[in-house]
Protein backbone atom coordinates (compact mmCIF):
# COMPACT_ATOMS: atom_id res chain seq x y z
CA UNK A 1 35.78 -157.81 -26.60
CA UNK A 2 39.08 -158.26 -28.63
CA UNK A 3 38.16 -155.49 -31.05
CA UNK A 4 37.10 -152.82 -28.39
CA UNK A 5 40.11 -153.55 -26.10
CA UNK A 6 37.31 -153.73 -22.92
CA UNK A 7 36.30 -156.85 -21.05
CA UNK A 8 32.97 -158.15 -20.24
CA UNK A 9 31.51 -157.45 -17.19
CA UNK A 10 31.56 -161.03 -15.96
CA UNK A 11 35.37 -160.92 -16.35
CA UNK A 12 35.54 -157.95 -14.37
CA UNK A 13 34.20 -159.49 -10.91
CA UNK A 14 36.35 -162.58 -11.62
CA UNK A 15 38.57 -160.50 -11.51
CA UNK A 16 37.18 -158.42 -8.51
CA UNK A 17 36.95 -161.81 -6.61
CA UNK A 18 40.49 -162.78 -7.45
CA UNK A 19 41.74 -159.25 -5.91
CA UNK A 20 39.73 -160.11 -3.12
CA UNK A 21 40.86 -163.63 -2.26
CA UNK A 22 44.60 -163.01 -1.14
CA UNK A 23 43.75 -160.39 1.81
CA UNK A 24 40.75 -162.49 2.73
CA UNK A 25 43.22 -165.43 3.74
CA UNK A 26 45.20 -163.79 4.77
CA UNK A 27 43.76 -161.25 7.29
CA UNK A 28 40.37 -161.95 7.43
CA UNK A 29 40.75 -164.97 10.66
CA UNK A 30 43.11 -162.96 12.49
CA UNK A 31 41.71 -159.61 13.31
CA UNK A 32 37.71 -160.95 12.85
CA UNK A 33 39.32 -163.19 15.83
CA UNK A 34 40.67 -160.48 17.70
CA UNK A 35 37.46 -158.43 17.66
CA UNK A 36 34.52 -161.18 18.06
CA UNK A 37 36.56 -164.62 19.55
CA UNK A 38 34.42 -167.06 18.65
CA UNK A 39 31.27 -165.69 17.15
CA UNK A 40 33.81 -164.61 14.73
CA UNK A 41 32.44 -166.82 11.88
CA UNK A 42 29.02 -164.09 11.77
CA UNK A 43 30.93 -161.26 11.10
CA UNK A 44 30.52 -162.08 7.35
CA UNK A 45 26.65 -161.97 7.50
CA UNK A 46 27.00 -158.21 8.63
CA UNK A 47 29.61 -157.74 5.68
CA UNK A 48 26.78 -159.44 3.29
CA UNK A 49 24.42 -156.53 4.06
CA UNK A 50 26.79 -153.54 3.44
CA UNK A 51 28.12 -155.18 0.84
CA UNK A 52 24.68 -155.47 -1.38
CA UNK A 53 24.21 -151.65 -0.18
CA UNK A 54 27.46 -150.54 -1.76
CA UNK A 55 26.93 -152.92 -4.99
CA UNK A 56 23.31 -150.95 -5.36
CA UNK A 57 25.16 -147.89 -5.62
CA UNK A 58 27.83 -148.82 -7.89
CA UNK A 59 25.05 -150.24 -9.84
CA UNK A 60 23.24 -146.67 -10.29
CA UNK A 61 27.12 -145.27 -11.04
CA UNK A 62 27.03 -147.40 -14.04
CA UNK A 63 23.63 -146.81 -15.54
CA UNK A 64 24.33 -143.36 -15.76
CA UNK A 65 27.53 -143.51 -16.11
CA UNK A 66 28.37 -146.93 -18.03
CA UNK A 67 31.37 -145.99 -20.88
CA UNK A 68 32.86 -143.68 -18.60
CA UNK A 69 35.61 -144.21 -15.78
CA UNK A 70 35.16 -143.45 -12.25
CA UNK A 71 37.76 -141.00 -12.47
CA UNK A 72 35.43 -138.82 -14.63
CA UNK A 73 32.51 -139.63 -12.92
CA UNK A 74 33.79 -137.91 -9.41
CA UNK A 75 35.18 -135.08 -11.45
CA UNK A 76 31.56 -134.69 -12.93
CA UNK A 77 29.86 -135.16 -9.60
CA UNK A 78 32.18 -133.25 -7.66
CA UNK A 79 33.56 -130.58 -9.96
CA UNK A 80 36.99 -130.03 -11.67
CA UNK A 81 39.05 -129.19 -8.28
CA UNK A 82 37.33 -131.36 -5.95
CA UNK A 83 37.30 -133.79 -8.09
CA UNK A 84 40.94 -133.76 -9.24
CA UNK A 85 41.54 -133.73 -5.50
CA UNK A 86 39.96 -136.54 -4.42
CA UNK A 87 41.24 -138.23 -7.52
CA UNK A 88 44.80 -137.33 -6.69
CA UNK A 89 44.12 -139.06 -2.89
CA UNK A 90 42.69 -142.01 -4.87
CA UNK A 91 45.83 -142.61 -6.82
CA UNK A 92 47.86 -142.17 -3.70
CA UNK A 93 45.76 -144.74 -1.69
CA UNK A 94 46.44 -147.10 -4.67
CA UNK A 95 49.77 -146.84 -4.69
CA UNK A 96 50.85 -146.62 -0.84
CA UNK A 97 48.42 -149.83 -1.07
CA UNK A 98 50.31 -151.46 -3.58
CA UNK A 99 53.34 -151.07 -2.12
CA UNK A 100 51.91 -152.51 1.37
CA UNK A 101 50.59 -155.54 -0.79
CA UNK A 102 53.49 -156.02 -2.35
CA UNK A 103 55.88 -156.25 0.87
CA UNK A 104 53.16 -158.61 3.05
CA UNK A 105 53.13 -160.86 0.06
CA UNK A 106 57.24 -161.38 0.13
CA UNK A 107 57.26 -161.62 3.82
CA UNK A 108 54.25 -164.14 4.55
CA UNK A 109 56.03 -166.13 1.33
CA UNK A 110 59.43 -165.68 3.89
CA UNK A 111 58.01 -167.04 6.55
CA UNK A 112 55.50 -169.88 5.34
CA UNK A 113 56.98 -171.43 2.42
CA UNK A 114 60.23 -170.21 1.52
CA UNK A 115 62.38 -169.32 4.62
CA UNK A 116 66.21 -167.68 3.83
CA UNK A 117 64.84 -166.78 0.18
CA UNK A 118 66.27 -162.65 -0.74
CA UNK A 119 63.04 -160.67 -0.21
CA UNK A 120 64.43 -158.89 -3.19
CA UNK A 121 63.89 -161.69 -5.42
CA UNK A 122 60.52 -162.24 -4.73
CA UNK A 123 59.37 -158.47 -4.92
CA UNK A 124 61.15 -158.30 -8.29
CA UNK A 125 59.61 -161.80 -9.35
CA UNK A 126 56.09 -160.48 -8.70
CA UNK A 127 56.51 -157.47 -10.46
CA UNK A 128 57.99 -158.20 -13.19
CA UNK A 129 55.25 -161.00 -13.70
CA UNK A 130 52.78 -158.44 -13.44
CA UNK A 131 54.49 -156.06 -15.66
CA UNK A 132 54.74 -158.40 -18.16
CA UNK A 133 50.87 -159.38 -18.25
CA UNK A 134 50.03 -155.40 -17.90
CA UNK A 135 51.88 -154.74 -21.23
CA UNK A 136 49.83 -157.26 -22.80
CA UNK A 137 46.89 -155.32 -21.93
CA UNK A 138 43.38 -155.36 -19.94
CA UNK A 139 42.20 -158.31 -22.47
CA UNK A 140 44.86 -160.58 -21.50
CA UNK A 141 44.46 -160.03 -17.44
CA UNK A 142 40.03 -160.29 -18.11
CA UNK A 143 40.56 -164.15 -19.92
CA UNK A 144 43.35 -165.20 -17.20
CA UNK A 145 40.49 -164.36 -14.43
CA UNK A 146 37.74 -166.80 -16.18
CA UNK A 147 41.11 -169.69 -16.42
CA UNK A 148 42.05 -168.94 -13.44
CA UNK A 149 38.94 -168.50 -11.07
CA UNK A 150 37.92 -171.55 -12.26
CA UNK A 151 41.22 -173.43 -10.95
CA UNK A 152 41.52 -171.76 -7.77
CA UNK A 153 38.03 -172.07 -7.23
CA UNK A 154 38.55 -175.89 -7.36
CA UNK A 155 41.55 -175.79 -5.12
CA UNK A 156 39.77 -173.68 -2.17
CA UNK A 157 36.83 -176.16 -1.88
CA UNK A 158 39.01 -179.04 -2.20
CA UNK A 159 41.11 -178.23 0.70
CA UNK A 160 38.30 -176.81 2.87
CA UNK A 161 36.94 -180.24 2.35
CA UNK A 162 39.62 -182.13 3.35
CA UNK A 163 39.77 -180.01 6.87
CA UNK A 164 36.47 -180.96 7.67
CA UNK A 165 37.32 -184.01 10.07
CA UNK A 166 39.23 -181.47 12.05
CA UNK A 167 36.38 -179.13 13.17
CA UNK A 168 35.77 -179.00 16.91
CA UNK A 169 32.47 -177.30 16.97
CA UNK A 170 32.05 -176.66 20.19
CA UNK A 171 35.22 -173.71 19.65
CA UNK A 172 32.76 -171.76 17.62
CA UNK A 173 30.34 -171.41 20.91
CA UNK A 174 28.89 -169.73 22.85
CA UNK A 175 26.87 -167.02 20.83
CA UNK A 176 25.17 -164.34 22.94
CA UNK A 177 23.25 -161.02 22.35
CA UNK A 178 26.67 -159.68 23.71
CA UNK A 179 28.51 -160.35 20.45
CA UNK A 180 26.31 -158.21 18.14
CA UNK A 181 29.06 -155.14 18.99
CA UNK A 182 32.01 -157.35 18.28
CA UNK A 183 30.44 -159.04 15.26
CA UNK A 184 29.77 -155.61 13.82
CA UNK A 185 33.77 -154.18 14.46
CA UNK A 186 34.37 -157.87 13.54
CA UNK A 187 33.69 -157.11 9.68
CA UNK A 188 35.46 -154.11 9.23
CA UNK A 189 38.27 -156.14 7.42
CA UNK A 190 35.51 -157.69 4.94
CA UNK A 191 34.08 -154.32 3.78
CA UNK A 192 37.73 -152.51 4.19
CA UNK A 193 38.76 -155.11 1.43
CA UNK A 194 35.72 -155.13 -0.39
CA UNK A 195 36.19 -151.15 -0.86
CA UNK A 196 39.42 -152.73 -3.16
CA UNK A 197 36.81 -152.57 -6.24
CA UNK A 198 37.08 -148.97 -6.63
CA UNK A 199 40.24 -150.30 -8.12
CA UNK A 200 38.46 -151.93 -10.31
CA UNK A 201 35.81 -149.43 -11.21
CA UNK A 202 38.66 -146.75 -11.99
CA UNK A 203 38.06 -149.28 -15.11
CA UNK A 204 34.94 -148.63 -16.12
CA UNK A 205 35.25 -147.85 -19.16
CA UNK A 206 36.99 -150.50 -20.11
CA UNK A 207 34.34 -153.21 -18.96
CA UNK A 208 31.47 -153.86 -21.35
CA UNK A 209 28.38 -154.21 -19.22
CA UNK A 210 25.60 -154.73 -21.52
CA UNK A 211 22.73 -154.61 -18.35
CA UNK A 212 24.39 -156.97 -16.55
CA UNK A 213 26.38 -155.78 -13.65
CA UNK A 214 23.48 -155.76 -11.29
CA UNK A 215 22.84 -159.42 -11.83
CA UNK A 216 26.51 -160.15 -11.28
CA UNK A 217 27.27 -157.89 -8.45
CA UNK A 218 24.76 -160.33 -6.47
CA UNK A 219 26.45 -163.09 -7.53
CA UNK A 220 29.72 -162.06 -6.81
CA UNK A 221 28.64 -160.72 -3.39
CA UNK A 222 27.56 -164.29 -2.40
CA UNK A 223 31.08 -165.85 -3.62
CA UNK A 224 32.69 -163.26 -1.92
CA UNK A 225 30.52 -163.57 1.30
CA UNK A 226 31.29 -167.48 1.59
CA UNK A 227 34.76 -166.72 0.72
CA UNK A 228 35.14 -164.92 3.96
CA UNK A 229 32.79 -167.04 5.75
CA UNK A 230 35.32 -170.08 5.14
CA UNK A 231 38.44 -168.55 5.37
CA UNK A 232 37.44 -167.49 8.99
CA UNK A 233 34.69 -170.20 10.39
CA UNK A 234 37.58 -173.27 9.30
CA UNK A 235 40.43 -171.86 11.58
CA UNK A 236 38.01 -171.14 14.28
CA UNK A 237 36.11 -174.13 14.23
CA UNK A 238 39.71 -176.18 14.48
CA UNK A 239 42.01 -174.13 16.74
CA UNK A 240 39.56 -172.21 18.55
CA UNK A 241 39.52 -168.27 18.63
CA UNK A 242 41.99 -167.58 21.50
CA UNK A 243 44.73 -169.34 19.50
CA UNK A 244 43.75 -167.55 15.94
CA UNK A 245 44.34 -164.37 17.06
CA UNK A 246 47.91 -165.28 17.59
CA UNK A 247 48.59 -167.18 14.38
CA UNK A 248 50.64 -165.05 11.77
CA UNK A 249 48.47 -167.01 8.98
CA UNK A 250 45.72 -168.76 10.75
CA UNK A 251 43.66 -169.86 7.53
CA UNK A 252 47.60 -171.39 6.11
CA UNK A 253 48.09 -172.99 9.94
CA UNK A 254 44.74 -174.88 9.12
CA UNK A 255 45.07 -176.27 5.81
CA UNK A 256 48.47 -177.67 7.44
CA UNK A 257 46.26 -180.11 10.08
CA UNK A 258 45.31 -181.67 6.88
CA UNK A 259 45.73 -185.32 6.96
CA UNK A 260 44.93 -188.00 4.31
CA UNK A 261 44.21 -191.61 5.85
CA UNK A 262 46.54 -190.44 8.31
CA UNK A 263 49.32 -191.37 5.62
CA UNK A 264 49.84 -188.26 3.52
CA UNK A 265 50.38 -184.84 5.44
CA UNK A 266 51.62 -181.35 4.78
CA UNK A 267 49.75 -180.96 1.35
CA UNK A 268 49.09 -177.25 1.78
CA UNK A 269 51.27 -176.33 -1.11
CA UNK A 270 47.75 -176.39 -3.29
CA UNK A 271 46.61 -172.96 -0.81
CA UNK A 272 50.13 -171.46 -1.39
CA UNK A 273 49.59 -171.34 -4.83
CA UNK A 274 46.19 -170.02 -4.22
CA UNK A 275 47.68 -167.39 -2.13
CA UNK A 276 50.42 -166.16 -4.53
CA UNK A 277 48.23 -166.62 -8.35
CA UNK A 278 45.31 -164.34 -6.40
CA UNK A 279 48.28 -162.11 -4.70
CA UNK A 280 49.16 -161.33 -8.48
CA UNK A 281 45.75 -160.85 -9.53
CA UNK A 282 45.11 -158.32 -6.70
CA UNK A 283 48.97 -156.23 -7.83
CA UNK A 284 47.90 -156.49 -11.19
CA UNK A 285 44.67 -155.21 -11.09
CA UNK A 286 45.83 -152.03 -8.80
CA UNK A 287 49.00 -151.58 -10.98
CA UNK A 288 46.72 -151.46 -13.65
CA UNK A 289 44.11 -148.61 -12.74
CA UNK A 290 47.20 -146.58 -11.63
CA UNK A 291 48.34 -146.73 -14.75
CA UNK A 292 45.31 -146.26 -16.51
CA UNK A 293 44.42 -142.83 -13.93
CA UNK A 294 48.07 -141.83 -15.53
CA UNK A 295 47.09 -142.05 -18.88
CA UNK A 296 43.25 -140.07 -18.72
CA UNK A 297 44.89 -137.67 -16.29
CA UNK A 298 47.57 -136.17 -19.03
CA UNK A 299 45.71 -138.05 -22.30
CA UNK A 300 48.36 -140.28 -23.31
CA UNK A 301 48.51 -142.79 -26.33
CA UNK A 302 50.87 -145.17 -25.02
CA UNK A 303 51.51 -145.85 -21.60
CA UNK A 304 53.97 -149.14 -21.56
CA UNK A 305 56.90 -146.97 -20.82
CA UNK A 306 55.04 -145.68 -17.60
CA UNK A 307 54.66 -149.82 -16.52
CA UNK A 308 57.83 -150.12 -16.23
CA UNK A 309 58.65 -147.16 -14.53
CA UNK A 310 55.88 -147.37 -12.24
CA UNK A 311 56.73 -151.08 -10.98
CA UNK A 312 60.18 -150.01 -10.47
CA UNK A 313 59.28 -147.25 -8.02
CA UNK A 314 56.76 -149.86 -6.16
CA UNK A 315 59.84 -151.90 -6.05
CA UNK A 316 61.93 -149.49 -4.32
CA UNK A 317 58.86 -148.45 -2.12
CA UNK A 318 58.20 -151.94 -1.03
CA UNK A 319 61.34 -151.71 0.83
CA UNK A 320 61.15 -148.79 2.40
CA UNK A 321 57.14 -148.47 3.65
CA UNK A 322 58.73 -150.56 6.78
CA UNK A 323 61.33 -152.24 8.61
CA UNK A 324 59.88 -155.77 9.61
CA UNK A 325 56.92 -157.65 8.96
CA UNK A 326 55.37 -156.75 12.92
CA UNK A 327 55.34 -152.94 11.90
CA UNK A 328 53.59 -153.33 8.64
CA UNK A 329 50.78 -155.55 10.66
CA UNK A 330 50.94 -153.15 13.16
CA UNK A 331 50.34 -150.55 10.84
CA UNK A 332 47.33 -152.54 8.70
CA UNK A 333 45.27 -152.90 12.05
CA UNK A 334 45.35 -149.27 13.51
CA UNK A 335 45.76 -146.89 9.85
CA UNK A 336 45.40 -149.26 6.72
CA UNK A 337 41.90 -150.53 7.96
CA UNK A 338 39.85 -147.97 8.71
CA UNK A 339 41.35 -145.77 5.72
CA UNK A 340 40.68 -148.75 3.33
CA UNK A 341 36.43 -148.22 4.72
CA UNK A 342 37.24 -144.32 4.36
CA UNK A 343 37.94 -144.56 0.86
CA UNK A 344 36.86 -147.48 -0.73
CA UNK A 345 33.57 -147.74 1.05
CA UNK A 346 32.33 -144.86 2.66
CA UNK A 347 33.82 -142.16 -0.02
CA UNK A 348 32.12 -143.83 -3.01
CA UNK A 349 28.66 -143.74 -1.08
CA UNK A 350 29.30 -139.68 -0.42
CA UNK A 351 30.26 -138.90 -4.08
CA UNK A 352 26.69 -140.98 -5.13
CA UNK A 353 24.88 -138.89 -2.47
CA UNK A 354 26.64 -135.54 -3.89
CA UNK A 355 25.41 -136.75 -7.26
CA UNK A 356 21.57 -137.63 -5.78
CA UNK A 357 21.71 -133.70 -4.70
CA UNK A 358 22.78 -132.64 -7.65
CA UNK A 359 20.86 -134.73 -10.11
CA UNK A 360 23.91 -136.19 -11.49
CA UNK A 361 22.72 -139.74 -10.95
């Protein structure tokens, strides 16, 4: 992979699992609480089935389209000007988004680990780490995802192990037919995040797939799918559902019931750094396609000037997209969610029904 500058495809959905672990803690128990209470913890078997609908598709994207980005692939399917359009909204999306990201991540850090700390220190700590990586290039971000995966993979199970003595089952009952509604508006948050990979796919043609994207889309969708089912069945299952949707960080709040022969307590510091290493991944991997949209937009050589200019403006927009941490959750629940399942998930499937009609996949 060294000598074409692309990574392999099964470095690419470590990578798209990374992106997707730090929303997933952090969001997934607290509105999949507020919609279903306690049948909560089966909102990510509806997720499961959209999800392998949307992999399908991105599947047939790739067979026809496999060296190419998805930036060319909705110009082709939709034409020059539509296409430029909707390419134009993308990068927008990915940048307002990044910007969101990057101001939730310094204020949950505020408030559940480092209280009193300058916000402005940790925004500029995060990107800078990220900028640093992203001028090493797509290679070096693909073999920190297999090191790192690997680690925090480790870490999650570990922890969700340890919580097991504190699971009241009876808070995740009882399950009736009148649930199925509130299951279903239950996993909007699942596929809103899961829509994250067209982030990922703007890469396309930098990820070597050699026929095996199908195979590891399923396997990804699984980890992804237990992923969520964890992060919002443990929370439930301790503190009930009336209590998570009131918790700022209910999957955080759990791991901190964690006790060890009753001797050793507060060992949640293990999630935290889960939560920031897959908080990087998920900047990183949006600063990234930004970038790279940049740089097949006006044809560039060399875009490590634009890195720096680009994190610099998230920077400044980081402080300005709101005033307190209550508006920007305020504003993810009514406007970020259901335009996260506008673009990432339900615009993809329109541009691969476009391309049905007009032969173009």
């Amino acid at each position: 992979m060294n000598n074409t500058n692309k990574i392999s495809v099964r470095q690419s959905f470590f990578l798209l699992i990374l992106l997707f672990c730090a929303p997933a803690v952090r969001y997934f128990p607290l509105y999949s609480s507020m919609k279903a209470s306690q049948a909560a913890w089966l909102c990510p078997i509806v997720g499961l089935g959209l999800l392998f609908i949307y992999m399908l598709i991105w599947n047939e994207f790739v067979k026809k389209y496999e060296k190419k980005s998805f930036l060319y692939i909705i110009t082709d399917i939709l034409g020059k000007y539509i296409g430029s359009f909707v390419g134009i909204v993308y990068f927008l999306w990915i940048t307002y988004f990044l910007s969101y990201n990057v101001r939730m991540y310094s204020e949950r850090i505020l408030s559940s680990a480092l209280p009193g700390t300058s916000i402005c220190l940790l925004i500029g700590t995060m990107l800078f780490v990220v900028g640093y990586v992203l001028r090493k290039g797509i290679i070096t971000l693909g073999k920190m995802s297999e090191v790192f995966f690997y680690v925090l993979a480790i870490i999650f199970l570990f922890y969700n192990i340890l919580v097991l003595p504190e699971i009241k089952l009876n808070n995740m009952y009882p399950i009736t037919y009148k649930d199925i509604l509130p299951v279903i508006k239950g996993s909007a948050p699942i596929i809103s995040i899961f829509g994250y990979s067209v982030a990922l796919f703007m890469l396309n043609d930098k990820i070597e797939h050699k026929g095996e994207f199908k195979k590891m889309g399923i396997k990804t969708i699984l980890i992804i799918s237990f992923i969520a089912y964890e992060v919002i069945m443990l929370p439930i299952a301790v503190f009930g559902s009336e209590i998570v949707a009131k918790m700022p960080i209910p999957y955080l709040n759990t791991m901190m019931q964690i006790s060890i022969f009753n001797i050793i307590e507060r060992v949640e510091s293990g999630i935290i750094m889960f939560w920031i290493v897959t908080d990087f991944f998920l900047v990183a991997i949006f600063a990234y396609s930004a970038i790279h949209m940049i740089k097949l937009t006006f044809k560039l050589d060399n875009v490590k000037p634009l890195i720096t200019i680009y994190l610099i403006g998230l920077f400044f927009m980081s402080h300005i997209i709101a005033k307190s941490s209550y508006e920007l959750v305020t504003f993810s629940e009514n406007i970020l969610t259901p335009f996260n399942v506008l673009i990432g998930y339900i615009t993809p499937i329109l541009i691969y029904l476009v391309g049905k009609i007009r032969k173009k996949v």
